[in-house]
N, C-alpha and C. Protein backbone atom coordinates (compact mmCIF):
# COMPACT_ATOMS: atom_id res chain seq x y z
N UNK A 1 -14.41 -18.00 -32.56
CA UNK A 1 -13.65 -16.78 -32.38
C UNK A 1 -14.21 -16.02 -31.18
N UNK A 2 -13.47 -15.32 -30.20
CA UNK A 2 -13.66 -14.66 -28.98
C UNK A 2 -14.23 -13.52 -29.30
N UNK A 3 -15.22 -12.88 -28.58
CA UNK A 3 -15.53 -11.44 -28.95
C UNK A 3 -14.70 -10.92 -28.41
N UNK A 4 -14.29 -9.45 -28.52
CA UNK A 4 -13.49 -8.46 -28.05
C UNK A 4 -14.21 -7.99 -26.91
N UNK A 5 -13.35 -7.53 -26.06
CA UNK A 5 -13.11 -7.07 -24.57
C UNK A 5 -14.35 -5.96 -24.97
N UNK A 6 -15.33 -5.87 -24.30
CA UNK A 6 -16.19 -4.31 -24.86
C UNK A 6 -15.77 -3.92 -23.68
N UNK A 7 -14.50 -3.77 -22.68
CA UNK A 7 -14.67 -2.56 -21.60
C UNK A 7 -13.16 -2.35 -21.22
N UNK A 8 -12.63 -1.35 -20.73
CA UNK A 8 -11.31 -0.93 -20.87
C UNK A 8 -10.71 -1.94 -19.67
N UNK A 9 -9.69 -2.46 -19.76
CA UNK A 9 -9.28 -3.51 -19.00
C UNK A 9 -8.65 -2.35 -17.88
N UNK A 10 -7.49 -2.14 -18.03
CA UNK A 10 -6.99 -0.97 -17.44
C UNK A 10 -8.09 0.09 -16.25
N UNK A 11 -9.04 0.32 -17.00
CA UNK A 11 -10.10 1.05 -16.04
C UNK A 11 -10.56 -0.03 -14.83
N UNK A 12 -10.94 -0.49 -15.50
CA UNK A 12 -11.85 -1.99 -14.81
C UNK A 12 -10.79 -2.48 -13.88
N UNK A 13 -9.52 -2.70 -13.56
CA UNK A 13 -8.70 -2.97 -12.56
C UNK A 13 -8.62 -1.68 -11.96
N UNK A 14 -7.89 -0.70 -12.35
CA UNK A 14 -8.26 0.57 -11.32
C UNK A 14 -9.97 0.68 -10.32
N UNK A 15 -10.98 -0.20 -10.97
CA UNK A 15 -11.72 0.23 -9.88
C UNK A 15 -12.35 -0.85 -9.21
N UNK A 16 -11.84 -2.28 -9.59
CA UNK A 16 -11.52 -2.84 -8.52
C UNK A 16 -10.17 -3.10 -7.71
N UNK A 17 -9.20 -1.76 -7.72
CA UNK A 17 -8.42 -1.53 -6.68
C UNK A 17 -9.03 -0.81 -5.54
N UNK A 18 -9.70 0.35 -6.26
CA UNK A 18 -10.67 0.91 -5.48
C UNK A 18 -11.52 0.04 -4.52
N UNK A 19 -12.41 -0.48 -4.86
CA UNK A 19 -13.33 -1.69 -3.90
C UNK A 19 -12.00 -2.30 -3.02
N UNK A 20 -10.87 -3.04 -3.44
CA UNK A 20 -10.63 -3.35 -2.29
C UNK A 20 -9.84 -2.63 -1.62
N UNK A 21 -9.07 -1.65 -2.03
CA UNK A 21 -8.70 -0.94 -0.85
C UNK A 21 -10.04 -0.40 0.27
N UNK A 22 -10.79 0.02 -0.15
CA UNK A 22 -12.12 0.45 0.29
C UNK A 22 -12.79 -0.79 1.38
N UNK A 23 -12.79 -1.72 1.29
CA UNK A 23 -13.36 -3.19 1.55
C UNK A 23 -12.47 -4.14 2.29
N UNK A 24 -11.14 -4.12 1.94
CA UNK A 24 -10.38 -5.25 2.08
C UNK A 24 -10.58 -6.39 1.18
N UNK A 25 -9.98 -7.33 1.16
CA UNK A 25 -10.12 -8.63 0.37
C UNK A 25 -11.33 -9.00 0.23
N UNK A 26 -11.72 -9.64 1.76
CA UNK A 26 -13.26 -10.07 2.12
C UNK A 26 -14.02 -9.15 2.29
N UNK A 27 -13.65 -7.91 2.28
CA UNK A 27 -14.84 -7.50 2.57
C UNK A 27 -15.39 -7.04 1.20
N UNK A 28 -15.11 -7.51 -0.02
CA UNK A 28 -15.03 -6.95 -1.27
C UNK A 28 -15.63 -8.02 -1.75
N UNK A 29 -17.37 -8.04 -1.77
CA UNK A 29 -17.84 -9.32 -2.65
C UNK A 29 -18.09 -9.25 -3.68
N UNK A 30 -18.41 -9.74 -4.93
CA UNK A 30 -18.23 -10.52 -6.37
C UNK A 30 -18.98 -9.41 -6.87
N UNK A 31 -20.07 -9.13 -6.20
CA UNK A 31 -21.24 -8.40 -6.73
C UNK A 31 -21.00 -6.63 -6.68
N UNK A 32 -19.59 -5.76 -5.76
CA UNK A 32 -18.88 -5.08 -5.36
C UNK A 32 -18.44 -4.95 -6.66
N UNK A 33 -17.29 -5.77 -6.75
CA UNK A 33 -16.03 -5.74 -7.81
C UNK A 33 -17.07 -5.71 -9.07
N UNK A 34 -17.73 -6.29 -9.82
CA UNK A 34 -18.31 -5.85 -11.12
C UNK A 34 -19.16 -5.13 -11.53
N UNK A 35 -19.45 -4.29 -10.30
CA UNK A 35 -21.27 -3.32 -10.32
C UNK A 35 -19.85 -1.99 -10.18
N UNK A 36 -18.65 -1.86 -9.68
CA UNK A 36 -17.17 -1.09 -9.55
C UNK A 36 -16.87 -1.04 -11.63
N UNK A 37 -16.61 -1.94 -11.60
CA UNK A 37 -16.29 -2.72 -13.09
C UNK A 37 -16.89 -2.22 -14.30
N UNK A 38 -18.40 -2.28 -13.98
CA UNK A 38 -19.10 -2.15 -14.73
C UNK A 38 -18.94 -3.35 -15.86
N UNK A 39 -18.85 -4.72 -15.27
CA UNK A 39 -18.82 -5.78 -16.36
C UNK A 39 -19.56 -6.81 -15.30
N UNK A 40 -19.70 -8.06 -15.97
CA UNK A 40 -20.57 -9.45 -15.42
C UNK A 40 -19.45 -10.16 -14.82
N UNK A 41 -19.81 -11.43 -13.86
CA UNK A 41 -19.20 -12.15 -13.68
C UNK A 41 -18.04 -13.21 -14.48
N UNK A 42 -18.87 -13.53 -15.86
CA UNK A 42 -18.28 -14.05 -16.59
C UNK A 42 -17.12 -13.27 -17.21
N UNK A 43 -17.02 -12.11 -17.36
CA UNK A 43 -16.25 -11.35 -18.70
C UNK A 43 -15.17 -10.81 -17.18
N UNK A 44 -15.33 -10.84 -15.81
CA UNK A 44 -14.41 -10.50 -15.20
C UNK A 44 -13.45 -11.49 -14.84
N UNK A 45 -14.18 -12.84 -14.60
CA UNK A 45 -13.18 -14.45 -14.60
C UNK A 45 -12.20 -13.97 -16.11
N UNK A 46 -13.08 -14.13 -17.14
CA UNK A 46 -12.06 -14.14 -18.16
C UNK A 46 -11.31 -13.53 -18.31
N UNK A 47 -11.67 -11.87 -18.01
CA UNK A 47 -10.25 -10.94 -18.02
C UNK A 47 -9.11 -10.73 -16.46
N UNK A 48 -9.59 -11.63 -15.65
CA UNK A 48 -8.46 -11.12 -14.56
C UNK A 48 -8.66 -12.43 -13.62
N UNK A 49 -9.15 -13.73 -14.07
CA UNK A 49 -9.81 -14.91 -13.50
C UNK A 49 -10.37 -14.55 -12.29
N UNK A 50 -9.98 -15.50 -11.20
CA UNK A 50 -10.84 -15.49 -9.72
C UNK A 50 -10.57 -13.75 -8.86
N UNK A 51 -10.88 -13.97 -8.18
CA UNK A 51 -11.62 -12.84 -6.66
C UNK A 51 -9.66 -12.95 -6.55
N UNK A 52 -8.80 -13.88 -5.90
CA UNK A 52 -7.97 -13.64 -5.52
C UNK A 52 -6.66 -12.93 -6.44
N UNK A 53 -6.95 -13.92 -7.67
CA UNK A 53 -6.38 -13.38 -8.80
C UNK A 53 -6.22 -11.90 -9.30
N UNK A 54 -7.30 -11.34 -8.96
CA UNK A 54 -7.80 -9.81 -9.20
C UNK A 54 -7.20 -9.12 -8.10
N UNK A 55 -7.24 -9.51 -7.46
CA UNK A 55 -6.81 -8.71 -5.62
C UNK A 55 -5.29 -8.94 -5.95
N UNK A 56 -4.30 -9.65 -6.76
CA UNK A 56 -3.04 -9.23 -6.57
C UNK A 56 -2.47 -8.69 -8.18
N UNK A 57 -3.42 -8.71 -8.75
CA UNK A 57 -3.25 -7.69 -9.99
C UNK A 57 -3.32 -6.16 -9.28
N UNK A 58 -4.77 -6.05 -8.32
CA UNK A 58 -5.17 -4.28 -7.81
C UNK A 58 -3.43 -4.78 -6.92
N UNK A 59 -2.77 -5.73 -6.23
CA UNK A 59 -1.92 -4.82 -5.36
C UNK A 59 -0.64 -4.47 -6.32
N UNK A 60 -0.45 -5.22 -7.41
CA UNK A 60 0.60 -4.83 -8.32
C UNK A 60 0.47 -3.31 -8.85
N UNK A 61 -1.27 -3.10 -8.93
CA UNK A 61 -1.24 -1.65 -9.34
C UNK A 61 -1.49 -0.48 -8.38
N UNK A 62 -1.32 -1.14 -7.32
CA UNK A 62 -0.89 0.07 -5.99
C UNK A 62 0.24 0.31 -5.96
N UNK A 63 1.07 -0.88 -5.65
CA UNK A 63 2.56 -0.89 -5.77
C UNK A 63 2.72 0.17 -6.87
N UNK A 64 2.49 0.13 -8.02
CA UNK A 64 3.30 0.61 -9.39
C UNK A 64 2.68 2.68 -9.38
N UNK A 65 1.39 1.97 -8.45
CA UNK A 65 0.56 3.44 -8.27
C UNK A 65 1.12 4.64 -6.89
N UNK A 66 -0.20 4.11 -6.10
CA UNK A 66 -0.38 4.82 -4.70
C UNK A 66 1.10 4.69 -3.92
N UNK A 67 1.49 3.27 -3.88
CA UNK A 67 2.23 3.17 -3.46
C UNK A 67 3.71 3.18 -3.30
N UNK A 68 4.10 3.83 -4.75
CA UNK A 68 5.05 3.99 -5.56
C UNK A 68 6.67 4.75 -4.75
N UNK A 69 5.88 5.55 -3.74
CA UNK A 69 6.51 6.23 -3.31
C UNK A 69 7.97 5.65 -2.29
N UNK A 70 7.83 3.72 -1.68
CA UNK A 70 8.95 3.47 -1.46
C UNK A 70 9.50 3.18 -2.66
N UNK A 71 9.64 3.28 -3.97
CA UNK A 71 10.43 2.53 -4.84
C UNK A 71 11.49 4.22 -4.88
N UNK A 72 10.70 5.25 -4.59
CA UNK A 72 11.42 6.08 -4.98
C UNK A 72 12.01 6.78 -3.41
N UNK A 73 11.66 6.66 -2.25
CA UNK A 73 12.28 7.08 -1.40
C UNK A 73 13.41 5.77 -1.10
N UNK A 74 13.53 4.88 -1.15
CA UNK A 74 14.99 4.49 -1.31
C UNK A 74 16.21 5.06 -2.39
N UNK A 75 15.95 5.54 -3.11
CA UNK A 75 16.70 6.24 -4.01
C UNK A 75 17.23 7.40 -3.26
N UNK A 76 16.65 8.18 -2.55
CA UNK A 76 17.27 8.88 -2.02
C UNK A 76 18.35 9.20 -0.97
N UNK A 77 19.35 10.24 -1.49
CA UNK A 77 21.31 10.12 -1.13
C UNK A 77 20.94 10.09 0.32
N UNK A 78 20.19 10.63 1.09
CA UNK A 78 20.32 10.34 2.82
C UNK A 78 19.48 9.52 3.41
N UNK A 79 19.91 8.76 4.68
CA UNK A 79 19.08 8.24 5.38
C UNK A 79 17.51 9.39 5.45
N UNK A 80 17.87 10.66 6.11
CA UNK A 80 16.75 11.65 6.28
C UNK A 80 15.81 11.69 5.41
N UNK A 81 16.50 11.45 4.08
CA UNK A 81 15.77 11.86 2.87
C UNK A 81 14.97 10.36 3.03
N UNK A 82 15.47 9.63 3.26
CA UNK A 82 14.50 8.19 2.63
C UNK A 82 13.75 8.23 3.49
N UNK A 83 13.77 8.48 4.77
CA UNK A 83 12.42 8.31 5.74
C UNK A 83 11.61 9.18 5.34
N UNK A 84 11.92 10.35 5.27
CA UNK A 84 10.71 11.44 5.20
C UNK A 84 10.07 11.52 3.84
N UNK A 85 10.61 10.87 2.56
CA UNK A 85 9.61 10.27 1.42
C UNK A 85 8.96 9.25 1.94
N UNK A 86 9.40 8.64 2.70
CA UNK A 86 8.59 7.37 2.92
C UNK A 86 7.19 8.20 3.60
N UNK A 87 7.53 9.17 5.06
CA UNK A 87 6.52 9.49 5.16
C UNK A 87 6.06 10.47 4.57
N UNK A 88 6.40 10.90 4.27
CA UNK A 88 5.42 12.41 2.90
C UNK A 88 4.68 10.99 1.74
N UNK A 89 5.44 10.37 1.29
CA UNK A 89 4.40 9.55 0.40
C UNK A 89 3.50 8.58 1.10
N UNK A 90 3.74 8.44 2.18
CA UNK A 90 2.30 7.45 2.98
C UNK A 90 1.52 8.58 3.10
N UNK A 91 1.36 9.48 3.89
CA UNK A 91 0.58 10.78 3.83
C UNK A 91 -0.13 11.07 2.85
N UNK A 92 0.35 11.73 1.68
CA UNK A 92 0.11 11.54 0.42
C UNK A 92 -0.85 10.66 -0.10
N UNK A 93 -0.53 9.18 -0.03
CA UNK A 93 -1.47 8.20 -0.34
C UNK A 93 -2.53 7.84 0.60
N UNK A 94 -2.30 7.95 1.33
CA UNK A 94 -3.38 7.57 2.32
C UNK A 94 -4.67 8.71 2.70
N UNK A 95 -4.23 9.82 2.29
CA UNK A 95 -5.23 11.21 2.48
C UNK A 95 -5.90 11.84 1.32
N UNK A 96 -5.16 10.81 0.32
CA UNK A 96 -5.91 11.54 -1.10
C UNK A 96 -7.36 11.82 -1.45
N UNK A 97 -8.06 12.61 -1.91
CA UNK A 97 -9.46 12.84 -1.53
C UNK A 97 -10.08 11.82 -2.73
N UNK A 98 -9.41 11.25 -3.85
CA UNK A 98 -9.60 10.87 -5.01
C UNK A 98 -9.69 9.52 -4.59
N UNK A 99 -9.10 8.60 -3.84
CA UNK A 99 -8.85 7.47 -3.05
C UNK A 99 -9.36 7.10 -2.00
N UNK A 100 -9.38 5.50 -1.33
CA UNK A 100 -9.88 5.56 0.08
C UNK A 100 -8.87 5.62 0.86
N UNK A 101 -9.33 6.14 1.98
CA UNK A 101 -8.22 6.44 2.98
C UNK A 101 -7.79 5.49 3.80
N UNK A 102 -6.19 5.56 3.86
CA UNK A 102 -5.28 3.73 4.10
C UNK A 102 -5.11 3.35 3.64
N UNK A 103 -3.98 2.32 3.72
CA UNK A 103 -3.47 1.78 3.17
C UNK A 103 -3.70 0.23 2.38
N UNK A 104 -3.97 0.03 1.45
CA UNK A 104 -4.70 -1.51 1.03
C UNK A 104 -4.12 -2.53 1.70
N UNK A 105 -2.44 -2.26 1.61
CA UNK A 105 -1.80 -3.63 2.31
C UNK A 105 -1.94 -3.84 3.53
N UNK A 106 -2.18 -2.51 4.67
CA UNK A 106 -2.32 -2.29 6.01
C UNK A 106 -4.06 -3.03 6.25
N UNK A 107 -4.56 -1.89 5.57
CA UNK A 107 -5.78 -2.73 5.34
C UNK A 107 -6.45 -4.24 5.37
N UNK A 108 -6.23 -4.48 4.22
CA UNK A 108 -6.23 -5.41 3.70
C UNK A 108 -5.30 -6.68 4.46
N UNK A 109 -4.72 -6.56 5.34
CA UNK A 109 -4.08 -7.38 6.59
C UNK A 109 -4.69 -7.68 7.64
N UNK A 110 -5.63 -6.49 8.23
CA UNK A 110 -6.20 -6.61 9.22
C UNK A 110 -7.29 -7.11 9.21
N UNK A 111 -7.83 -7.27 7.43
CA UNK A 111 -9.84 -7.41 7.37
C UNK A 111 -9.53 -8.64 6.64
N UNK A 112 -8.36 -10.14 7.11
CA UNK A 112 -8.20 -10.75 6.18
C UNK A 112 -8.45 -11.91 7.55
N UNK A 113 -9.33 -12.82 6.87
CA UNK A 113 -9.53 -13.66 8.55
C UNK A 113 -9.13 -15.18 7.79
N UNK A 114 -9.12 -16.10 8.18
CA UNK A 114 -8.90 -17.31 8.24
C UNK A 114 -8.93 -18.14 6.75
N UNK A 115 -10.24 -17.51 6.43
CA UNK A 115 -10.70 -17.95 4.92
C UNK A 115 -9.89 -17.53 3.69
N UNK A 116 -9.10 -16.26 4.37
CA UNK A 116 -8.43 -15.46 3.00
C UNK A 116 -6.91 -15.87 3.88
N UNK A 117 -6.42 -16.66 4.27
CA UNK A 117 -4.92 -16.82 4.61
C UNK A 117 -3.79 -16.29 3.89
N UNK A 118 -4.20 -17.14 1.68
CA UNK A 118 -3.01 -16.68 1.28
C UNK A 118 -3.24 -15.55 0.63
N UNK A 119 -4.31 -14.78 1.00
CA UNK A 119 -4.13 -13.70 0.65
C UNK A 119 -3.61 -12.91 1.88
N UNK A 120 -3.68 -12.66 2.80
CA UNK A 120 -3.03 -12.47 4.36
C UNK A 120 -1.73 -12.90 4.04
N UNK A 121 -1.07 -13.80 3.45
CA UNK A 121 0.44 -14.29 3.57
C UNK A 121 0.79 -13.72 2.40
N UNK A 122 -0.11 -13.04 1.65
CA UNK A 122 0.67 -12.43 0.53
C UNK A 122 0.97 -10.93 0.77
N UNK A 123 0.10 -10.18 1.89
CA UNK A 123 0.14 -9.06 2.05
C UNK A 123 0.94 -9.19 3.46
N UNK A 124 1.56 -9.71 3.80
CA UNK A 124 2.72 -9.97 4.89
C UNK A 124 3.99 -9.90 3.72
N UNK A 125 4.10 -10.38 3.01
CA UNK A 125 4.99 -10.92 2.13
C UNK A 125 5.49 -9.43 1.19
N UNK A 126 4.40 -8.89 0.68
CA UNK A 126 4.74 -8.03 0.76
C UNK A 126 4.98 -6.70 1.57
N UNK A 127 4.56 -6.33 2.78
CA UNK A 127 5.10 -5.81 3.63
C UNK A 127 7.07 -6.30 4.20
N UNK A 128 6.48 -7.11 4.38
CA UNK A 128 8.45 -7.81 4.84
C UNK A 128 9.15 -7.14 3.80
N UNK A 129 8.87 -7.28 2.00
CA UNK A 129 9.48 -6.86 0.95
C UNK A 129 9.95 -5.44 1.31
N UNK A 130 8.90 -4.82 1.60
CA UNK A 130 9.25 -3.34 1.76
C UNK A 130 10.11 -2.56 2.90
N UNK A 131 10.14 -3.97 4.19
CA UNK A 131 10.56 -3.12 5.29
C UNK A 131 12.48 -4.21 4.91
N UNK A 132 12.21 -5.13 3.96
CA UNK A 132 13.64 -5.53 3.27
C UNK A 132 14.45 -4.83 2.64
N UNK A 133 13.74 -3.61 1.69
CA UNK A 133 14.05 -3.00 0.88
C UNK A 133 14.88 -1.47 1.87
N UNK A 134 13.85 -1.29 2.48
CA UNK A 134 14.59 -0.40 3.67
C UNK A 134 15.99 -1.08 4.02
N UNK A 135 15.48 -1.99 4.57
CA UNK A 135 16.79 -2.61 5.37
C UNK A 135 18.16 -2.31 4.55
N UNK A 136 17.94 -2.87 3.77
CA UNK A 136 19.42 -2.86 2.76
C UNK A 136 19.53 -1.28 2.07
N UNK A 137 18.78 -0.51 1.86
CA UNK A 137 19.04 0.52 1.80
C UNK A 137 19.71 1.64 3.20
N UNK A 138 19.31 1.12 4.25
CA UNK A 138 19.77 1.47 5.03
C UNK A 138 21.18 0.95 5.82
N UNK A 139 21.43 -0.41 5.29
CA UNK A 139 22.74 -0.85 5.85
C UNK A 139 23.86 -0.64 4.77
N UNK A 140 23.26 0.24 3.71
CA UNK A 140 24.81 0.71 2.54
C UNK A 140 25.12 2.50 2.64
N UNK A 141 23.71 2.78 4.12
CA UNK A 141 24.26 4.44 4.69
C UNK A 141 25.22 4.75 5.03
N UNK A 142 26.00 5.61 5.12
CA UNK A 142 27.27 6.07 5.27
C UNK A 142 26.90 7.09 6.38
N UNK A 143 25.77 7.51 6.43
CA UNK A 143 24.80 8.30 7.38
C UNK A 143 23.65 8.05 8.66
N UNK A 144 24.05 6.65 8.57
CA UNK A 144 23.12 6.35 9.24
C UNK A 144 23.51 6.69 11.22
N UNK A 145 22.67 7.20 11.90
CA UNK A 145 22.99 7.72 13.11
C UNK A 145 23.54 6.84 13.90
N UNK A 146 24.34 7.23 15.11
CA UNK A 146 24.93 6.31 15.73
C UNK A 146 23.95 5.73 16.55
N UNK A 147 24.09 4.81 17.11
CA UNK A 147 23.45 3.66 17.93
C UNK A 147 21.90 3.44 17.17
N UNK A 148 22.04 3.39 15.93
CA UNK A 148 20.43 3.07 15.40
C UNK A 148 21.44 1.79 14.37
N UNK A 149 20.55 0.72 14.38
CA UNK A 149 20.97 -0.06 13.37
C UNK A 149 19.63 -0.10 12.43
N UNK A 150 20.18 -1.02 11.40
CA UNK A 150 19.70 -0.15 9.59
C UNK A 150 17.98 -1.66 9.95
N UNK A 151 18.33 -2.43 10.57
CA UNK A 151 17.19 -3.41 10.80
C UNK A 151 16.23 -2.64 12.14
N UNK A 152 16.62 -2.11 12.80
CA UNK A 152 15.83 -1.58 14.11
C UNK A 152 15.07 0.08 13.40
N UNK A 153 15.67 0.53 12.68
CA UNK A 153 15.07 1.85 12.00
C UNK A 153 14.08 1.62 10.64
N UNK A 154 14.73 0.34 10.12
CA UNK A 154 13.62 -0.30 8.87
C UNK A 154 12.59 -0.86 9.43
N UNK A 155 12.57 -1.54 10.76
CA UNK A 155 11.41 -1.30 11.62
C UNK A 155 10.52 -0.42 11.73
N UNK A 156 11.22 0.57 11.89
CA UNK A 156 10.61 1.69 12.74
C UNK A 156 9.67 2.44 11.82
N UNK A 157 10.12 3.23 10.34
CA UNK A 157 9.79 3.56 9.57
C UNK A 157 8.25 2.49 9.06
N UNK A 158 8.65 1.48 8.85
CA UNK A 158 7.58 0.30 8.49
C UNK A 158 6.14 0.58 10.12
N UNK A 159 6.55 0.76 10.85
CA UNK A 159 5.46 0.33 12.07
C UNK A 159 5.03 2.37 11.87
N UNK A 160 5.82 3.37 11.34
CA UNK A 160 4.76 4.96 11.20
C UNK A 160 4.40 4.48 10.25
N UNK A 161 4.62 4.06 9.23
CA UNK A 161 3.94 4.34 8.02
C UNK A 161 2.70 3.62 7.91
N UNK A 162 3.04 2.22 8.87
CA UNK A 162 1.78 1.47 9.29
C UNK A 162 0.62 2.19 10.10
N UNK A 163 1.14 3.13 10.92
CA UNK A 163 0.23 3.78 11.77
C UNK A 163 -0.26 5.28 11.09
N UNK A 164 0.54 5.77 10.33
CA UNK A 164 0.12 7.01 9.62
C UNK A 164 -0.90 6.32 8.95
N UNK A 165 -1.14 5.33 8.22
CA UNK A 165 -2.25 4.68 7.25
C UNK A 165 -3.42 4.28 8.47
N UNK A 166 -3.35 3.85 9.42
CA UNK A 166 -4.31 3.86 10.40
C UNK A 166 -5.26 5.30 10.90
N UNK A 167 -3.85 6.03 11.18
CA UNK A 167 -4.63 7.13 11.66
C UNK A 167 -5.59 8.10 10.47
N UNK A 168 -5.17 7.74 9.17
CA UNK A 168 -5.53 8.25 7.90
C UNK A 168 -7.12 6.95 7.80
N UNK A 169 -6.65 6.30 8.09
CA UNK A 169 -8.50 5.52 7.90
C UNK A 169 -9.18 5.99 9.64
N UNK A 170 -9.02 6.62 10.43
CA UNK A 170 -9.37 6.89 11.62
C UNK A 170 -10.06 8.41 11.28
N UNK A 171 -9.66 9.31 10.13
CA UNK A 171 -9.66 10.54 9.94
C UNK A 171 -8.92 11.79 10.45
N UNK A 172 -7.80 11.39 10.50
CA UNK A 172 -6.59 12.30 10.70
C UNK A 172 -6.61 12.79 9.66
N UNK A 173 -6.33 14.35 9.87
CA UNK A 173 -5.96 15.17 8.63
C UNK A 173 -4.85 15.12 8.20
N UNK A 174 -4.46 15.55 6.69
CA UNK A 174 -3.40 15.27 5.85
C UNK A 174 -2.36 16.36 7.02
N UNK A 175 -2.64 17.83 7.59
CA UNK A 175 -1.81 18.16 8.23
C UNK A 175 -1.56 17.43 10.15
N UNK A 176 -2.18 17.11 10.42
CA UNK A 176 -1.91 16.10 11.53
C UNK A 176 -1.12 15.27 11.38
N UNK A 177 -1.38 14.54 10.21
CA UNK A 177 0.13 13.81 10.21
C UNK A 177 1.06 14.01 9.49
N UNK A 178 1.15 15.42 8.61
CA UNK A 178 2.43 16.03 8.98
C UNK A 178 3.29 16.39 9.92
N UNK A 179 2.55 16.39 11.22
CA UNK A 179 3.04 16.85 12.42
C UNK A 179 3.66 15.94 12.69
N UNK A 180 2.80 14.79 12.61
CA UNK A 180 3.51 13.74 13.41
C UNK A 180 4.78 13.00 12.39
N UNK A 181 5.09 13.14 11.43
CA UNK A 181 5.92 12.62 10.47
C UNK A 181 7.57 13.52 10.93
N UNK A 182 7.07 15.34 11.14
CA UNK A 182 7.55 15.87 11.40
C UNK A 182 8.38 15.76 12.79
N UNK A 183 7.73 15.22 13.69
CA UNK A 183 8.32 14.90 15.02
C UNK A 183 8.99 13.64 14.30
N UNK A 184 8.45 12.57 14.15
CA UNK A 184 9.47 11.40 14.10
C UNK A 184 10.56 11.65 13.46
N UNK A 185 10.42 12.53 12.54
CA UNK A 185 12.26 12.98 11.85
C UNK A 185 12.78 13.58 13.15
N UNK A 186 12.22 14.32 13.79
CA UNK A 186 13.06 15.11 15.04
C UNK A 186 13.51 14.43 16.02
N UNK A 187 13.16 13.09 16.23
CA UNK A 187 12.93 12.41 18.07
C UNK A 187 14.16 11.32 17.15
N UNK A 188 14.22 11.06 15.78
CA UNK A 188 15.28 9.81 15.10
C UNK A 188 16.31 10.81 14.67
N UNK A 189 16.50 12.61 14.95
CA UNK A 189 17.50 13.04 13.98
C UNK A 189 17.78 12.79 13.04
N UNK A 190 16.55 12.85 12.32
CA UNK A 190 17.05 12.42 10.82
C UNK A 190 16.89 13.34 9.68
């Protein structure tokens, strides 16, 4: 018979989301994630198996978390409205004082080298998802501005929000890049 879990599963993934947003993939070693955990090697294989395994459980719970904010700025009735949740919630997530600053998937893309590929092709994979999700939200606008198409602006949105999460691990203040969120609604009329 198995002993019971002695540590909150739920916690224990929240804070190795933490480590790797903090770290990146690789930069997040074994000894990181369970001293985060507060559990052993063994009891973390069993509850969430390998290093990679764990790293797309933490991005399922960014997605559902930090990152929550495109599931809900596509919902919104205007083009205007969906960009500027997009950027008020990158802002938001990326400056939180409770969190590390940036973005895990942005992150976690750039600190991913050769050895971690499918984890690199998974955080591409999901990026594409998100700047897909734009897309088609943006090609059923009824609002969308003239001479912008719904693939060249789902771009666009995808490459600030990429760079608001940069400039947020660089130490840009949460109002700095309001400014700048603020201009890009102004320079796209949106």
């Amino acid at each position: 018979m198995a002993r019971p879990r002695e540590f909150d599963i739920d916690e224990a993934l929240e804070k190795a989301l933490h480590v790797f947003w903090a770290k990146g993939y690789e930069g997040a070693a074994l000894s990181d994630l369970t001293e985060a955990m507060g559990i052993n090697r063994p009891s973390m294989y069993s509850a969430f198996g390998n290093k990679e395994t764990l790293f797309r459980q933490a991005l399922d719970r960014y997605a559902e978390g930090p990152a929550a904010y495109l599931h809900e700025a596509i919902k919104e009735p205007t083009v205007g409205k969906v960009v500027e949740r997009m950027l008020r919630g990158v802002i938001e997530a990326t400056t939180t004082p409770s969190a590390p600053r940036g973005c895990l998937i942005v992150h976690g893309a750039l600190a991913s080298g050769d050895g971690a590929a499918s984890v690199r092709s998974e955080l591409t994979a999901r990026r594409l998802a998100a700047e897909s999700a734009l897309r088609r939200r943006f090609k059923q606008a009824k609002d969308l501005p003239a001479g912008i198409t719904p693939d060249d602006l789902a771009r666009a949105v995808v490459v600030a929000v990429q760079g608001i999460s940069v400039e947020a691990v660089n130490g840009a203040t949460k109002e700095q890049l309001r400014r700048v969120a603020d201009l890009f609604l102004r320079i796209w009329d949106l």
